[in-house]
PDB file of N, CA and C in Angstrom:
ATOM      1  N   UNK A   1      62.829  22.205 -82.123  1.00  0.00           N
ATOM      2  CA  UNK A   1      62.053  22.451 -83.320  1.00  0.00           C
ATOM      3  C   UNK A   1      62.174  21.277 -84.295  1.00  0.00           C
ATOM      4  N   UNK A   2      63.188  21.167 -84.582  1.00  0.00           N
ATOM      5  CA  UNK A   2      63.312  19.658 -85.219  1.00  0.00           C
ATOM      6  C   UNK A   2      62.087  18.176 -84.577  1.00  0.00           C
ATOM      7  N   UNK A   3      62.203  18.170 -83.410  1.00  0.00           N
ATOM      8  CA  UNK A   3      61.467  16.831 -83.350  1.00  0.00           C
ATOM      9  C   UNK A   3      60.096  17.349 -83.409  1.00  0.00           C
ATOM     10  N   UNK A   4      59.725  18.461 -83.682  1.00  0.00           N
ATOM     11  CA  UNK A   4      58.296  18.804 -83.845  1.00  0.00           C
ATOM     12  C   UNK A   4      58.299  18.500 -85.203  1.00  0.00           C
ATOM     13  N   UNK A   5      59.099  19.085 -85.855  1.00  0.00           N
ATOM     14  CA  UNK A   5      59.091  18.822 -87.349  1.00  0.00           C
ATOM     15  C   UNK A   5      58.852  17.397 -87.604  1.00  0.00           C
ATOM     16  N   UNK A   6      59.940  16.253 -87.133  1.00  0.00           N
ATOM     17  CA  UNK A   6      59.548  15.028 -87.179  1.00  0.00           C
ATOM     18  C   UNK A   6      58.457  14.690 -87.078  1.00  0.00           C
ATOM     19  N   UNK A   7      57.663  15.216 -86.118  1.00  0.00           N
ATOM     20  CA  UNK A   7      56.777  14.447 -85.521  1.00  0.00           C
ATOM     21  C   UNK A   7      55.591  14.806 -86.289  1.00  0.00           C
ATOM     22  N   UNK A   8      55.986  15.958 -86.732  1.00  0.00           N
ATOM     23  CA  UNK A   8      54.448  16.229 -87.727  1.00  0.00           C
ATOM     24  C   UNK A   8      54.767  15.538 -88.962  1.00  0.00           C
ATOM     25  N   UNK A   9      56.239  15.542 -89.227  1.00  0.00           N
ATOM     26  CA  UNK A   9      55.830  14.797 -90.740  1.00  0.00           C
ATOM     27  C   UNK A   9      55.667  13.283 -90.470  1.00  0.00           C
ATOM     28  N   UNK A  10      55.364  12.885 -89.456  1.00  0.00           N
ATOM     29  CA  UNK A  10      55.055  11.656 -89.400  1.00  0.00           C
ATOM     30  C   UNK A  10      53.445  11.256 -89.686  1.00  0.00           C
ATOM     31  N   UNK A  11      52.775  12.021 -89.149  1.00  0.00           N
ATOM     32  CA  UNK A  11      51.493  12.462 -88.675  1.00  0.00           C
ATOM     33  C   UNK A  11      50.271  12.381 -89.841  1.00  0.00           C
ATOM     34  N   UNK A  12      51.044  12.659 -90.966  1.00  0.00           N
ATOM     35  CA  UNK A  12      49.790  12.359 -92.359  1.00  0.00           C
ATOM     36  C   UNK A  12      50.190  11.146 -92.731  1.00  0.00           C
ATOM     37  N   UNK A  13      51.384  10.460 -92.639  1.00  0.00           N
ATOM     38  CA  UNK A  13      52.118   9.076 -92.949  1.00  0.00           C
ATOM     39  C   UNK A  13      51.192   7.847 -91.851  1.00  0.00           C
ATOM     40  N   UNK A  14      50.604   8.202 -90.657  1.00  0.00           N
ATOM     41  CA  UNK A  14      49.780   7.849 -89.971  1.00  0.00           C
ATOM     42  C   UNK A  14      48.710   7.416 -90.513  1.00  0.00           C
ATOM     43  N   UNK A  15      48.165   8.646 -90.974  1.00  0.00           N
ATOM     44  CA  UNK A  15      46.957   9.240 -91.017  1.00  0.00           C
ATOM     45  C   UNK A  15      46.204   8.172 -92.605  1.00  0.00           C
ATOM     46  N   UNK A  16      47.311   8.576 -93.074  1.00  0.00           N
ATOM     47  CA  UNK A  16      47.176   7.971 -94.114  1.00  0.00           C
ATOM     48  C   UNK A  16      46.984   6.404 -94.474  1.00  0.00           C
ATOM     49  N   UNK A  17      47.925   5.757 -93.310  1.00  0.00           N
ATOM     50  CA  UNK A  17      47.379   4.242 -93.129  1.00  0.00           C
ATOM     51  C   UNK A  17      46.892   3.771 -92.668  1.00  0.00           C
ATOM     52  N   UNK A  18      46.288   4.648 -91.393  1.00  0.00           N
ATOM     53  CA  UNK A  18      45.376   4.505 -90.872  1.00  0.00           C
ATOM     54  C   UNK A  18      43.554   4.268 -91.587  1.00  0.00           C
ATOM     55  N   UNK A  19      43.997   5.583 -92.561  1.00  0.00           N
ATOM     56  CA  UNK A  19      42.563   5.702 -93.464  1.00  0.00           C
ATOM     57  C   UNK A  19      42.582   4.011 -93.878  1.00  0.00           C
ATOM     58  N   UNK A  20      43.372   3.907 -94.621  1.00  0.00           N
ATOM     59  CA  UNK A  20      43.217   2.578 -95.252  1.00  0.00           C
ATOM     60  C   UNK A  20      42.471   1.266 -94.339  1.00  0.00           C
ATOM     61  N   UNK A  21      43.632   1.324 -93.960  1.00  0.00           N
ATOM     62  CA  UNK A  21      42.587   0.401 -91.866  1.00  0.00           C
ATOM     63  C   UNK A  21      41.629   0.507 -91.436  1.00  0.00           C
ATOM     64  N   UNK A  22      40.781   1.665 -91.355  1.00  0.00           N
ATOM     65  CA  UNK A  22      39.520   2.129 -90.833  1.00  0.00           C
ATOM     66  C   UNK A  22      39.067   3.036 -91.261  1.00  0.00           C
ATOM     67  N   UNK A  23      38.889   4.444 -91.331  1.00  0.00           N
ATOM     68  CA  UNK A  23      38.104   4.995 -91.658  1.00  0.00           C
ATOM     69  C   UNK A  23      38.729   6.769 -91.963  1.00  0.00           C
ATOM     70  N   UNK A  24      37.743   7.343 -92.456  1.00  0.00           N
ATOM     71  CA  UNK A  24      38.703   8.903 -92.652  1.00  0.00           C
ATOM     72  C   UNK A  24      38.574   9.707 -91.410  1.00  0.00           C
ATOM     73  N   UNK A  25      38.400   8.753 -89.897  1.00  0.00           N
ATOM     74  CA  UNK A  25      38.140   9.319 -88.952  1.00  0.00           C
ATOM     75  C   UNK A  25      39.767   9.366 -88.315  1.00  0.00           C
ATOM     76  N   UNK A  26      40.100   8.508 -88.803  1.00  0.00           N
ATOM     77  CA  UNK A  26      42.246   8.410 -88.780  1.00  0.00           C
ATOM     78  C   UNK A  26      42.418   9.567 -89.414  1.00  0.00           C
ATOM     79  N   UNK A  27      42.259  10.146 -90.500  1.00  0.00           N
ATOM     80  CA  UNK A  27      42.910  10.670 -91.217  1.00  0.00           C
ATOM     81  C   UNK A  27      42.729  12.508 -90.041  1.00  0.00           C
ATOM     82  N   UNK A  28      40.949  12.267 -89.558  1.00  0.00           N
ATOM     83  CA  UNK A  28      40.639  13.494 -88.863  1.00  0.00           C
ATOM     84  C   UNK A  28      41.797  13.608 -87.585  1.00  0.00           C
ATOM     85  N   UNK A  29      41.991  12.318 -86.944  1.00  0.00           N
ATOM     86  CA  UNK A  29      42.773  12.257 -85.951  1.00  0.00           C
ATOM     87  C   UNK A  29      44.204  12.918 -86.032  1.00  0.00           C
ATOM     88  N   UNK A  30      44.920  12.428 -87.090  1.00  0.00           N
ATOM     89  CA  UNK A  30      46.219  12.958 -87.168  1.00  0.00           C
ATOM     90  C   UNK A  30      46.013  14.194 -87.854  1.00  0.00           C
ATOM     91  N   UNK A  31      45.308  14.891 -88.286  1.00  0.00           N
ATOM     92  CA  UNK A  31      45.036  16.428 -88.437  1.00  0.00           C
ATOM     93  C   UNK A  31      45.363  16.582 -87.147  1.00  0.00           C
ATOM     94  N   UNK A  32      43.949  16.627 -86.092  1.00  0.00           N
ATOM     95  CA  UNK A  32      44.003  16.859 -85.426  1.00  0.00           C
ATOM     96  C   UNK A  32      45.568  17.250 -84.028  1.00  0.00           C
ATOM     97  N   UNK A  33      46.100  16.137 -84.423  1.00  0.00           N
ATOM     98  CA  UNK A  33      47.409  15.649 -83.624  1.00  0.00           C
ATOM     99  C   UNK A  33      48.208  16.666 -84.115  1.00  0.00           C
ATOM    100  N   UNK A  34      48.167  16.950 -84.972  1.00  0.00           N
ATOM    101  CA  UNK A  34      49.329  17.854 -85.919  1.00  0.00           C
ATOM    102  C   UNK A  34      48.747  19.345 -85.365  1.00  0.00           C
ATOM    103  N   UNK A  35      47.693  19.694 -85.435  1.00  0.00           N
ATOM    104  CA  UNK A  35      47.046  20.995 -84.477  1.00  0.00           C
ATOM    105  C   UNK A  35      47.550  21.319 -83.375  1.00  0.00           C
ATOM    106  N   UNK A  36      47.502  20.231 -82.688  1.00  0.00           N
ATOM    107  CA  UNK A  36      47.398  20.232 -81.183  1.00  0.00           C
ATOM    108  C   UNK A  36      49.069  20.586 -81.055  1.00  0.00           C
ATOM    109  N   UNK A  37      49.634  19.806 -81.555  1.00  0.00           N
ATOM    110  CA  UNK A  37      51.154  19.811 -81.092  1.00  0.00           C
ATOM    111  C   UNK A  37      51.471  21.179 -81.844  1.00  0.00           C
ATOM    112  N   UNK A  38      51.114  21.588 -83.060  1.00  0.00           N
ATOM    113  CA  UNK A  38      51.976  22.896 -83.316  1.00  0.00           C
ATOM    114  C   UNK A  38      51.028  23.646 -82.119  1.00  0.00           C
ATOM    115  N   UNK A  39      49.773  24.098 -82.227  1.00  0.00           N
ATOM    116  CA  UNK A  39      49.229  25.004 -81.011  1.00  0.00           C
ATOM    117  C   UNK A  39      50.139  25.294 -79.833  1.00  0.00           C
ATOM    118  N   UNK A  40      50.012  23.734 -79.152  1.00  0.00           N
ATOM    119  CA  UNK A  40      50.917  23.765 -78.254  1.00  0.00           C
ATOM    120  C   UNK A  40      52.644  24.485 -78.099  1.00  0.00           C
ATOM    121  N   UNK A  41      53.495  24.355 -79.150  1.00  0.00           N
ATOM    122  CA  UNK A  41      54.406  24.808 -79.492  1.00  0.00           C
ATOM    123  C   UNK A  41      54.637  25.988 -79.402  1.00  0.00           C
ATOM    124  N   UNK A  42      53.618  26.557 -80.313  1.00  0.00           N
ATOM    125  CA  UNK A  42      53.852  27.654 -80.238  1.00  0.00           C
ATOM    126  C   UNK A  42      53.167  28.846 -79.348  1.00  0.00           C
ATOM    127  N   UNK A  43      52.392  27.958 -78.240  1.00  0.00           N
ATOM    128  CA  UNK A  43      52.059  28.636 -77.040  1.00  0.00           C
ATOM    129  C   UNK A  43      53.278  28.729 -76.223  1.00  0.00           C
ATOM    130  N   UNK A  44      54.303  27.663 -76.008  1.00  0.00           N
ATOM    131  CA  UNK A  44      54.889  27.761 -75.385  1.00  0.00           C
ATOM    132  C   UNK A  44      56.043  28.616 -75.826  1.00  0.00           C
ATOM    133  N   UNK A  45      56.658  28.679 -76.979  1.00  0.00           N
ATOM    134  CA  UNK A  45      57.204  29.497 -77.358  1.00  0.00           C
ATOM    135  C   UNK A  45      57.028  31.043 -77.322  1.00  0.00           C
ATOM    136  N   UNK A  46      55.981  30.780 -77.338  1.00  0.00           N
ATOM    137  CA  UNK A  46      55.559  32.581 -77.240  1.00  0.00           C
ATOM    138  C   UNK A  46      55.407  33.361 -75.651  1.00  0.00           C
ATOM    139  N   UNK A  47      55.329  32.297 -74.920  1.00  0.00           N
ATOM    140  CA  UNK A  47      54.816  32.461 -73.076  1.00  0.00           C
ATOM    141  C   UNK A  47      55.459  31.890 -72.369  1.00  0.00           C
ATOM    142  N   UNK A  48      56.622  30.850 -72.430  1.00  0.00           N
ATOM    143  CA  UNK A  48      56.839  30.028 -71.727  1.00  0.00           C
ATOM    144  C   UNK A  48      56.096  29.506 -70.983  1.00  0.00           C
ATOM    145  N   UNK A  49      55.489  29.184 -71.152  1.00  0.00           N
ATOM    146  CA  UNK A  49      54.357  28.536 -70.120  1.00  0.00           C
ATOM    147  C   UNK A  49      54.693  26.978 -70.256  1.00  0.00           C
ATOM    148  N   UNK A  50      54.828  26.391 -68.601  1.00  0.00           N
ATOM    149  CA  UNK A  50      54.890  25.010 -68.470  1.00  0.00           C
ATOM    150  C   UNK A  50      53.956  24.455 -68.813  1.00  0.00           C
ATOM    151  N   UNK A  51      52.757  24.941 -68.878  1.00  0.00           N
ATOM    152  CA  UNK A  51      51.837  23.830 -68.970  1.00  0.00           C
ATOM    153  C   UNK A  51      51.555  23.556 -70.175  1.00  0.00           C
ATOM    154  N   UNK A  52      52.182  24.393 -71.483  1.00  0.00           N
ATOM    155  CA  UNK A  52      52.104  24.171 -72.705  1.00  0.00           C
ATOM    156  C   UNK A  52      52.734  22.946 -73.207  1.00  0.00           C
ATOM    157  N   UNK A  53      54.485  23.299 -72.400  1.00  0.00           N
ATOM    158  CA  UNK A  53      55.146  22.404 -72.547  1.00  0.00           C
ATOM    159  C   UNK A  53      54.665  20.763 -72.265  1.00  0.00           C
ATOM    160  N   UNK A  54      54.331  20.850 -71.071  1.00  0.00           N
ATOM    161  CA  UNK A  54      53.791  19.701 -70.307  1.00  0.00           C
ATOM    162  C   UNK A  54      52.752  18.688 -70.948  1.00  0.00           C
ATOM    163  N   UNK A  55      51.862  19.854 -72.122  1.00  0.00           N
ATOM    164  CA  UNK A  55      50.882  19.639 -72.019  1.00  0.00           C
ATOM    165  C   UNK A  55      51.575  18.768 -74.081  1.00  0.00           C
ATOM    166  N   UNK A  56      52.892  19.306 -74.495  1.00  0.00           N
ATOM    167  CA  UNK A  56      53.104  18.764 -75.951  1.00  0.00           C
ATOM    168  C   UNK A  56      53.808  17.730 -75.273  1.00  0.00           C
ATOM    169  N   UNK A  57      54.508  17.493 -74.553  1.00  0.00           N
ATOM    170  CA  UNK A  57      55.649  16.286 -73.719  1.00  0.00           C
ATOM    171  C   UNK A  57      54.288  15.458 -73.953  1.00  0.00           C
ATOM    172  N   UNK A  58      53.007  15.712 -73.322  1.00  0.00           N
ATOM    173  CA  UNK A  58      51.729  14.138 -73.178  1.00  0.00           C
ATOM    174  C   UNK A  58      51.795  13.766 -74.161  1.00  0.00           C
ATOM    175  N   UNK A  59      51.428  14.756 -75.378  1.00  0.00           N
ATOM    176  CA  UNK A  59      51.209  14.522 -76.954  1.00  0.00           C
ATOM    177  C   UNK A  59      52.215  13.740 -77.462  1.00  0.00           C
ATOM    178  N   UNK A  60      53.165  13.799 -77.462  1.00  0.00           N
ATOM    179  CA  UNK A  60      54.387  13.209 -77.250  1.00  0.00           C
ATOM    180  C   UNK A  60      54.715  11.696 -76.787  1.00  0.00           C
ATOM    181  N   UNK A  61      54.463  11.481 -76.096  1.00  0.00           N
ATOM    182  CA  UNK A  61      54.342  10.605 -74.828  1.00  0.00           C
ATOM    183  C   UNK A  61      53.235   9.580 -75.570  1.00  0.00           C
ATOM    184  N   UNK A  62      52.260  10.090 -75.759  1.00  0.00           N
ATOM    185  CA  UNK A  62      50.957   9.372 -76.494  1.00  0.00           C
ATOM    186  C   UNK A  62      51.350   8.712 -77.219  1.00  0.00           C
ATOM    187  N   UNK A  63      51.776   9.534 -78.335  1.00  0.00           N
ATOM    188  CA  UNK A  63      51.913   9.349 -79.673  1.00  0.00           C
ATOM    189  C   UNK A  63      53.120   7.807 -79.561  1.00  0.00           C
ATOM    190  N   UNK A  64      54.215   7.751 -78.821  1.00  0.00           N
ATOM    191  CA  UNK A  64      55.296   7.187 -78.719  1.00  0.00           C
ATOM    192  C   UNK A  64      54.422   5.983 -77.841  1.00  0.00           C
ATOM    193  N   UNK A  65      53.929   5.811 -77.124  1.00  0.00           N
ATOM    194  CA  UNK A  65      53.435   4.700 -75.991  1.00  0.00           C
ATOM    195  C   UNK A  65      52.215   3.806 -76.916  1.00  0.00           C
ATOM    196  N   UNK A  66      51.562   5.107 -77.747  1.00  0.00           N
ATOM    197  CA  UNK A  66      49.806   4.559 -78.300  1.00  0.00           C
ATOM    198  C   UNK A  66      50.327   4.156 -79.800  1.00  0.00           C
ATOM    199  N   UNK A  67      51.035   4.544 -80.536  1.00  0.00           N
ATOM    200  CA  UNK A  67      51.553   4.037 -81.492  1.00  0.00           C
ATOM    201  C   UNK A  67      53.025   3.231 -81.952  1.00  0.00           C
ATOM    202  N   UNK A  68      53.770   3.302 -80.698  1.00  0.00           N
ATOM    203  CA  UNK A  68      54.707   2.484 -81.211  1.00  0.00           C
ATOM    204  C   UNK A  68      54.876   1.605 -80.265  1.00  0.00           C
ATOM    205  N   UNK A  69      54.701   1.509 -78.694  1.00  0.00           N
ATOM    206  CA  UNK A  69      54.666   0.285 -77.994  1.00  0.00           C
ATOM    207  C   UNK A  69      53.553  -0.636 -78.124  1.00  0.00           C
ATOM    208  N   UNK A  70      51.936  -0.161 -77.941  1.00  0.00           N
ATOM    209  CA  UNK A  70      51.212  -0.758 -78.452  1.00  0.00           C
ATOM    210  C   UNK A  70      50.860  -1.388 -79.388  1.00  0.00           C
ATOM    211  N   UNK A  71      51.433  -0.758 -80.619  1.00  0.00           N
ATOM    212  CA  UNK A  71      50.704  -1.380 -81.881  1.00  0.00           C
ATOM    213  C   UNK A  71      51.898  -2.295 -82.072  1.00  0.00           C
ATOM    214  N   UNK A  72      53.032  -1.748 -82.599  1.00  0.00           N
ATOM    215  CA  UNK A  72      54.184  -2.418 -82.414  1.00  0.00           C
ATOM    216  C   UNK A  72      55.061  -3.633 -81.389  1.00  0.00           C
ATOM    217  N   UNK A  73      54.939  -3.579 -80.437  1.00  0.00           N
ATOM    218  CA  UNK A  73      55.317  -4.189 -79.356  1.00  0.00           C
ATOM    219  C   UNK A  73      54.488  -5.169 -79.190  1.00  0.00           C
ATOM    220  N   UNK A  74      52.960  -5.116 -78.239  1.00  0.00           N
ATOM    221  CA  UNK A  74      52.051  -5.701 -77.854  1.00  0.00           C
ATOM    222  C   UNK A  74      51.785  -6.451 -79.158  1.00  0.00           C
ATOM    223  N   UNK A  75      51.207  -6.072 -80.209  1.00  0.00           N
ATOM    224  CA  UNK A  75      50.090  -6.315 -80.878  1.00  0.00           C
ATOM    225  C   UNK A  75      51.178  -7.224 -81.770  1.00  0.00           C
ATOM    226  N   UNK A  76      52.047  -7.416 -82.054  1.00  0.00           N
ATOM    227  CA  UNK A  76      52.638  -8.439 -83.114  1.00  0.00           C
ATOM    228  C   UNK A  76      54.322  -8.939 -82.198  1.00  0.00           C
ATOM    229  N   UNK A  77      54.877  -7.584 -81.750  1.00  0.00           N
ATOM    230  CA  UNK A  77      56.593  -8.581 -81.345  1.00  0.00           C
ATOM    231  C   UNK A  77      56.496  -9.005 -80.135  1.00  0.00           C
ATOM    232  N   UNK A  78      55.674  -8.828 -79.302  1.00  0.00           N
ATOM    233  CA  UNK A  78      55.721  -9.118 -78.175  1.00  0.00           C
ATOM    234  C   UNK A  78      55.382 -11.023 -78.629  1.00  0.00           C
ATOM    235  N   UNK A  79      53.919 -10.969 -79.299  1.00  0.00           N
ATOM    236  CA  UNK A  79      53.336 -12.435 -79.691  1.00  0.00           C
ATOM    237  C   UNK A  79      54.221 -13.212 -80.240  1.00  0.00           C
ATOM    238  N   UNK A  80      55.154 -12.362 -80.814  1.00  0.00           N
ATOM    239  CA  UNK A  80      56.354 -13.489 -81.957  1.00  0.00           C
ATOM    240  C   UNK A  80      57.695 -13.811 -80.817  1.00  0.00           C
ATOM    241  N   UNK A  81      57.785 -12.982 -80.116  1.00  0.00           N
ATOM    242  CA  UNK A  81      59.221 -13.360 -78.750  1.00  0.00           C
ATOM    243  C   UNK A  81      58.523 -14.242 -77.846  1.00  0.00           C
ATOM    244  N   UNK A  82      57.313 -14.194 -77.432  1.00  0.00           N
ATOM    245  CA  UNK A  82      56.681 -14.862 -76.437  1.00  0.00           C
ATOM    246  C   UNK A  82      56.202 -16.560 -77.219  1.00  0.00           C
ATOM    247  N   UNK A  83      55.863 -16.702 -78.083  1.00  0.00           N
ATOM    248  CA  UNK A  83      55.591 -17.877 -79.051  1.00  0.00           C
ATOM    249  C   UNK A  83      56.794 -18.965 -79.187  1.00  0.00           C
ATOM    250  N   UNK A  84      58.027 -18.219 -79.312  1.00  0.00           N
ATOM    251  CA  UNK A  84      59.280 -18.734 -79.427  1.00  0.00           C
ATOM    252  C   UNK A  84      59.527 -18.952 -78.546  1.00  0.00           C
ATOM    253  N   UNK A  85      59.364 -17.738 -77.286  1.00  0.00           N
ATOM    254  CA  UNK A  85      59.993 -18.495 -75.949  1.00  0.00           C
ATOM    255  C   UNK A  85      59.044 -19.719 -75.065  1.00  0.00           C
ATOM    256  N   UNK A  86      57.874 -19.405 -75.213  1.00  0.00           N
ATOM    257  CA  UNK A  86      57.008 -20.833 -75.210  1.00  0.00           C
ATOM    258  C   UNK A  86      56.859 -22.322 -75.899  1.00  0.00           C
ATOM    259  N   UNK A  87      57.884 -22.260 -77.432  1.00  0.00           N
ATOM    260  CA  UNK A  87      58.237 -23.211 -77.794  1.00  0.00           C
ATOM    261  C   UNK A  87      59.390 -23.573 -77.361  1.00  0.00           C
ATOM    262  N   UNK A  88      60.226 -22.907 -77.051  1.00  0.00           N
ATOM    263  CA  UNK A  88      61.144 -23.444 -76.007  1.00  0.00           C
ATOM    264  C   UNK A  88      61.053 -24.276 -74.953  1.00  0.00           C
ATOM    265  N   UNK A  89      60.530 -23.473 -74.277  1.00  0.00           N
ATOM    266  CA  UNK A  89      60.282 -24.205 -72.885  1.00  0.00           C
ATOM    267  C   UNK A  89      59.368 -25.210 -72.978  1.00  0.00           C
ATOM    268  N   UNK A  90      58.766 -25.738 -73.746  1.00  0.00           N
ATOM    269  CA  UNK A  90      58.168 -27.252 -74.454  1.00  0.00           C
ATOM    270  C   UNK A  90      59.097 -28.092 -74.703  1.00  0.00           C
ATOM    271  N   UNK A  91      59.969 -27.501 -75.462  1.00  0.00           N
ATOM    272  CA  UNK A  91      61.339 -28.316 -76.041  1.00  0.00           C
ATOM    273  C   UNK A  91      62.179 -28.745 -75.417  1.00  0.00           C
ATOM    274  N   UNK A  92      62.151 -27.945 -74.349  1.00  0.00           N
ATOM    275  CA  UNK A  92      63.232 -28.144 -72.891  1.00  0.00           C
ATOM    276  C   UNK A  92      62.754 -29.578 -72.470  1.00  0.00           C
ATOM    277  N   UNK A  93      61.190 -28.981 -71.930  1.00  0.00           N
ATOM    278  CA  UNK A  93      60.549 -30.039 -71.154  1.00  0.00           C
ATOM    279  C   UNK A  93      60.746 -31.645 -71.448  1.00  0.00           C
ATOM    280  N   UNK A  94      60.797 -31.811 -72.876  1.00  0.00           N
ATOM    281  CA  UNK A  94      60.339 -32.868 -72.917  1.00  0.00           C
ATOM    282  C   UNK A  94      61.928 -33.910 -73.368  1.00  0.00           C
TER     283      UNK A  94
END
């Protein structure tokens, strides 16, 4: 219950900078996200049902892969470790 909690209060903190970035179609998104994962929750809580579970683990999964490896990783540290290690190996070379 806790990392649901996390994860939703993350979710308007998103949403919210997202708006700024693009459009109030961010802001619809992390509504949305915040739906889906309590729905989910509390389907599974109420039924045990795996596929509820299965189905908040993706949400999950998303959220962690589409917003923090991608945007984070790829999109700026990956360019700043790879830049350095390419000025290196210039520096070596010569």
């Amino acid at each position: 219950m806790r990392e649901h909690l996390a994860t939703e209060s993350e979710q308007p903190l998103l949403g919210a900078r997202r708006l700024r970035e693009r459009s109030a179609l961010a802001l619809a998104l992390g509504a949305a996200i915040v739906a889906i994962l309590t729905a989910l929750l509390l389907w599974h809580r109420e039924s045990r049902s795996t596929v509820a579970l299965d189905g908040y683990l993706l949400m999950h999964l998303w959220i962690a892969v589409g917003f923090g490896l991608m945007k984070g990783l790829w999109k700026s540290g990956l360019r700043l470790f790879l830049g350095t290690f390419l000025a290196w190996v210039a520096y070596r070379r010569k």
